[in-house]
C-alpha atoms as a PDB file:
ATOM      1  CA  UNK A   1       0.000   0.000   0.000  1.00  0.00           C
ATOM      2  CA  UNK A   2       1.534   3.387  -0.686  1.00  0.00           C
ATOM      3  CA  UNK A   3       1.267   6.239   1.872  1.00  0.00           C
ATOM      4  CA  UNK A   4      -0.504   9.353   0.321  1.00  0.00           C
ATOM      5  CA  UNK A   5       1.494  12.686   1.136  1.00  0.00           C
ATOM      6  CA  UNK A   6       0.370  15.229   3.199  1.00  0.00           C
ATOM      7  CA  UNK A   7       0.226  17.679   0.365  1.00  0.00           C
ATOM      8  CA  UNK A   8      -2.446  16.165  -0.940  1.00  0.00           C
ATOM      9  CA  UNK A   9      -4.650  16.847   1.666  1.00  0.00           C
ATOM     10  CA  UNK A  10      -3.561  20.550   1.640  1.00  0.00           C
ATOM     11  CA  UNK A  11      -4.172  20.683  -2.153  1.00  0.00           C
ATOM     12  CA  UNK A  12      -7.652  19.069  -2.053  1.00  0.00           C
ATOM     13  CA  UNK A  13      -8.692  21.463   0.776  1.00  0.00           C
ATOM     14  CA  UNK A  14      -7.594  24.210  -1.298  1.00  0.00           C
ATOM     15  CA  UNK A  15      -9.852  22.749  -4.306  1.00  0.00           C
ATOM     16  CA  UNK A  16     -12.675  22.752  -1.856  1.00  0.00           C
ATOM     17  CA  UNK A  17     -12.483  26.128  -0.685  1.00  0.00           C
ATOM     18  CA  UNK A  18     -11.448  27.219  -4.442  1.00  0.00           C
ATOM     19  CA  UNK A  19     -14.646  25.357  -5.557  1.00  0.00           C
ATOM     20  CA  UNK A  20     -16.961  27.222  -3.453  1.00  0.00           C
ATOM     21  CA  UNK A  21     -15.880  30.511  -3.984  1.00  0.00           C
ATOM     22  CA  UNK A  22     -16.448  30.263  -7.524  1.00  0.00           C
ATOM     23  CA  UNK A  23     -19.872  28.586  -6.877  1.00  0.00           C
ATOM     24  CA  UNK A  24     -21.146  30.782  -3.872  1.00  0.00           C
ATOM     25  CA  UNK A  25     -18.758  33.893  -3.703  1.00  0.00           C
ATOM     26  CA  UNK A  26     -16.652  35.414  -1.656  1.00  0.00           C
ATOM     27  CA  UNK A  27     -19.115  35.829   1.543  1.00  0.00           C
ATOM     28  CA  UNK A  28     -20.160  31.897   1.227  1.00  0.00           C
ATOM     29  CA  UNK A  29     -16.769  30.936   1.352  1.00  0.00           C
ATOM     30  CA  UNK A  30     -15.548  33.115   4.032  1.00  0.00           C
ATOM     31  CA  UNK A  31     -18.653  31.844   6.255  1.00  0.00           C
ATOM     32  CA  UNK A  32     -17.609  28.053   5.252  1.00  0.00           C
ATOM     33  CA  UNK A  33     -14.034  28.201   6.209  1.00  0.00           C
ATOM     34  CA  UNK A  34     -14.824  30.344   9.772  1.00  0.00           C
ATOM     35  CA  UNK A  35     -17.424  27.834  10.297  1.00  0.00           C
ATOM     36  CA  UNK A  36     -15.629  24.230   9.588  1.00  0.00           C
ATOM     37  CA  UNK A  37     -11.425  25.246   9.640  1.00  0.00           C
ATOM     38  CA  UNK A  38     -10.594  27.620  11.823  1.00  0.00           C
ATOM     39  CA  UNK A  39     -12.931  25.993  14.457  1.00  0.00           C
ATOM     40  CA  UNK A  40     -12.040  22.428  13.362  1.00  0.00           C
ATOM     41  CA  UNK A  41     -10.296  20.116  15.864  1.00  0.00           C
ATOM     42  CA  UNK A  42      -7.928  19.867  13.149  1.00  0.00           C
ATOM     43  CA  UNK A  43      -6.571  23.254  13.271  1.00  0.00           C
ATOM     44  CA  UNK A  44      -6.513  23.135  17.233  1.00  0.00           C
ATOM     45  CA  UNK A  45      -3.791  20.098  17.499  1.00  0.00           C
ATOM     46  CA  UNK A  46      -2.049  21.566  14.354  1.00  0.00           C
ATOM     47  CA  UNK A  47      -1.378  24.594  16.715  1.00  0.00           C
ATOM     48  CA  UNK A  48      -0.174  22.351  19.333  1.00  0.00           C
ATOM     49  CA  UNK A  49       2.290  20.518  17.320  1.00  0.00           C
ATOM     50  CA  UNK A  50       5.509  22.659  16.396  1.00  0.00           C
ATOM     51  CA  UNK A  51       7.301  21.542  19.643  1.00  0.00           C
ATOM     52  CA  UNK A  52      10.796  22.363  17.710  1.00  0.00           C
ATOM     53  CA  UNK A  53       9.717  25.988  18.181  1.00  0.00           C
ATOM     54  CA  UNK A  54       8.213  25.465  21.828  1.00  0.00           C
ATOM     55  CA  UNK A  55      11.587  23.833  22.920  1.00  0.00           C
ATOM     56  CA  UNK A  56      13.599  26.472  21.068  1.00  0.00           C
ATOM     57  CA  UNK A  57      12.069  29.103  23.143  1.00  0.00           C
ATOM     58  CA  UNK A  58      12.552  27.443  26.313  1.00  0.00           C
ATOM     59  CA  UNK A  59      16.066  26.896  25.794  1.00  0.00           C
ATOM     60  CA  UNK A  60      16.408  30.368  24.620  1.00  0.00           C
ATOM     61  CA  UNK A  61      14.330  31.744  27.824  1.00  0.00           C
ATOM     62  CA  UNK A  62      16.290  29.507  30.159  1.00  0.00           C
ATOM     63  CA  UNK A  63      19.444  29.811  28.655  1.00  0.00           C
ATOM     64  CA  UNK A  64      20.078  26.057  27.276  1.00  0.00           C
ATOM     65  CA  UNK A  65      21.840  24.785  24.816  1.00  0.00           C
ATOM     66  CA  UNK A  66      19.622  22.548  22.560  1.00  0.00           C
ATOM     67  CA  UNK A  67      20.679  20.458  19.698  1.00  0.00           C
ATOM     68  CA  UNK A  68      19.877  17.993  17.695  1.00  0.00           C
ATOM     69  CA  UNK A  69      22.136  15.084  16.176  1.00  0.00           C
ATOM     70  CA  UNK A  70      21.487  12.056  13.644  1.00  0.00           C
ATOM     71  CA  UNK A  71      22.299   9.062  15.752  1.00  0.00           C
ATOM     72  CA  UNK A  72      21.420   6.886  13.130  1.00  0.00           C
ATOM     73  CA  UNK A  73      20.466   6.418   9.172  1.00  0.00           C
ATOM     74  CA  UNK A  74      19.383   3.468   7.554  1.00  0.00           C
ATOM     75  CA  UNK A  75      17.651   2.599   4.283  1.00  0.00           C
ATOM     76  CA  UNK A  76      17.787   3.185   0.905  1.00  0.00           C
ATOM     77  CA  UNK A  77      18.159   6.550  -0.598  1.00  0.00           C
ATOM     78  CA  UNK A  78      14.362   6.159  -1.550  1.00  0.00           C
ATOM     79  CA  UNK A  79      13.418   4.953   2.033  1.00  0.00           C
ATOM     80  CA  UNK A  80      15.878   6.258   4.775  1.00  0.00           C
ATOM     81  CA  UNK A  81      14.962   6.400   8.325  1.00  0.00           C
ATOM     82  CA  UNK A  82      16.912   8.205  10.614  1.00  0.00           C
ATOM     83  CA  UNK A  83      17.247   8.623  14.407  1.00  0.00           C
ATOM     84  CA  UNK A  84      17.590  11.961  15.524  1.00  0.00           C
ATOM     85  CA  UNK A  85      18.189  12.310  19.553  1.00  0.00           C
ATOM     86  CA  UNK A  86      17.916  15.973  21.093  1.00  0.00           C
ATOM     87  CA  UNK A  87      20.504  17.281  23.593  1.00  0.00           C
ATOM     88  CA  UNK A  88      19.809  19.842  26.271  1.00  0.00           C
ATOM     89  CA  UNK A  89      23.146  20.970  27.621  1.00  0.00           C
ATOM     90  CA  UNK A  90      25.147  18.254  26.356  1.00  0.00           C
ATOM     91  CA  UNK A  91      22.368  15.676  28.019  1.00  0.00           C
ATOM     92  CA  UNK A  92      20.531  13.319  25.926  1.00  0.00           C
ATOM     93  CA  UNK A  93      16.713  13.876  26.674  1.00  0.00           C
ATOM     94  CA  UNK A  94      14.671  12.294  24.078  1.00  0.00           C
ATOM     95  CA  UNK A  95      14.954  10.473  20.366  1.00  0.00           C
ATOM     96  CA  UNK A  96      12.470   9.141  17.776  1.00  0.00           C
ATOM     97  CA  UNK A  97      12.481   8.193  14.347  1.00  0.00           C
ATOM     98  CA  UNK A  98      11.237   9.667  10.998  1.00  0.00           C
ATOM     99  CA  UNK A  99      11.482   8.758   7.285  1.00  0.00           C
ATOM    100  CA  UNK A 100      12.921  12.233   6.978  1.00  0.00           C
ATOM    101  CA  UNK A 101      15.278  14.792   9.658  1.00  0.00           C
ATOM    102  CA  UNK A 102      12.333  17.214   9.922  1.00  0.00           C
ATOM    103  CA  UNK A 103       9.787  14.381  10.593  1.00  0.00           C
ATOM    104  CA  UNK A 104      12.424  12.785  13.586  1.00  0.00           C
ATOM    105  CA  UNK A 105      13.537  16.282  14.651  1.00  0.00           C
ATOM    106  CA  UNK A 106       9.746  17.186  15.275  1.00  0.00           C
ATOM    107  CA  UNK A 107       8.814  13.205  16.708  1.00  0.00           C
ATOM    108  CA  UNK A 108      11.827  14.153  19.613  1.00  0.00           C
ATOM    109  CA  UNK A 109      11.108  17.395  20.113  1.00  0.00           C
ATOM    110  CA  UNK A 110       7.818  16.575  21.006  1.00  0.00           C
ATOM    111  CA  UNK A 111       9.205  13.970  23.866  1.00  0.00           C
ATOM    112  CA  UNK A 112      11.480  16.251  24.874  1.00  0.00           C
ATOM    113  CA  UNK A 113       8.869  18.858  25.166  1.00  0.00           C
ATOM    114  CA  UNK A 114       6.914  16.199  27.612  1.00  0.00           C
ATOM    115  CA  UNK A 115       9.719  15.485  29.274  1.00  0.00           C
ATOM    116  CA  UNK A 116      10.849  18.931  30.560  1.00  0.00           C
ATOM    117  CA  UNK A 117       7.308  19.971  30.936  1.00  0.00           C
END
């Protein structure tokens, strides 16, 4: 079974909303996307979910040095899976895994983010 990218689901939305704006207008559309995205349960946990910003800010605040190292990559070039662990001063806090760095950065971040907090 392939997986389906994300984009696609941003790109269909966008067909949606582009769809009823040139049915219903302008006003329609506005009411329609107020109404069923930016009150959608969707758009609530998307807000919650950049913890590589969250943790940034922390160690910023608190004056920590954060980074964030590849401790492992496997796979083909058209499959790799890499480990990515995050460091707060030089201390090993969290790691996950992600078929891409962004996708493991973000999975460890987030641990991190529930371990300090």
């Amino acid at each position: 079974m392939n997986k389906i990218p994300l984009s696609v689901y941003g790109n269909t939305l966008e067909a949606i909303i582009g769809a009823i704006y040139i049915d219903k207008g302008f006003g329609k559309t506005n009411l329609f996307v107020q109404k069923h995205i930016y009150t959608s349960e969707f758009i609530n946990e998307l807000s919650d979910t950049d913890f590589k910003s969250k943790l940034l800010k922390y160690s910023q605040k608190k004056n920590i040095n954060m980074e964030y190292k590849v401790e492992k990559q496997e796979g083909p070039d058209h499959k790799k899976e890499f480990l990515i662990a995050i460091y707060l001063n030089n201390n090993k806090i969290a790691e996950a895994k992600g078929s891409s760095k962004k996708e493991a950065e973000q999975k460890a971040a987030k641990k991190a983010y529930k371990i300090v907090f």
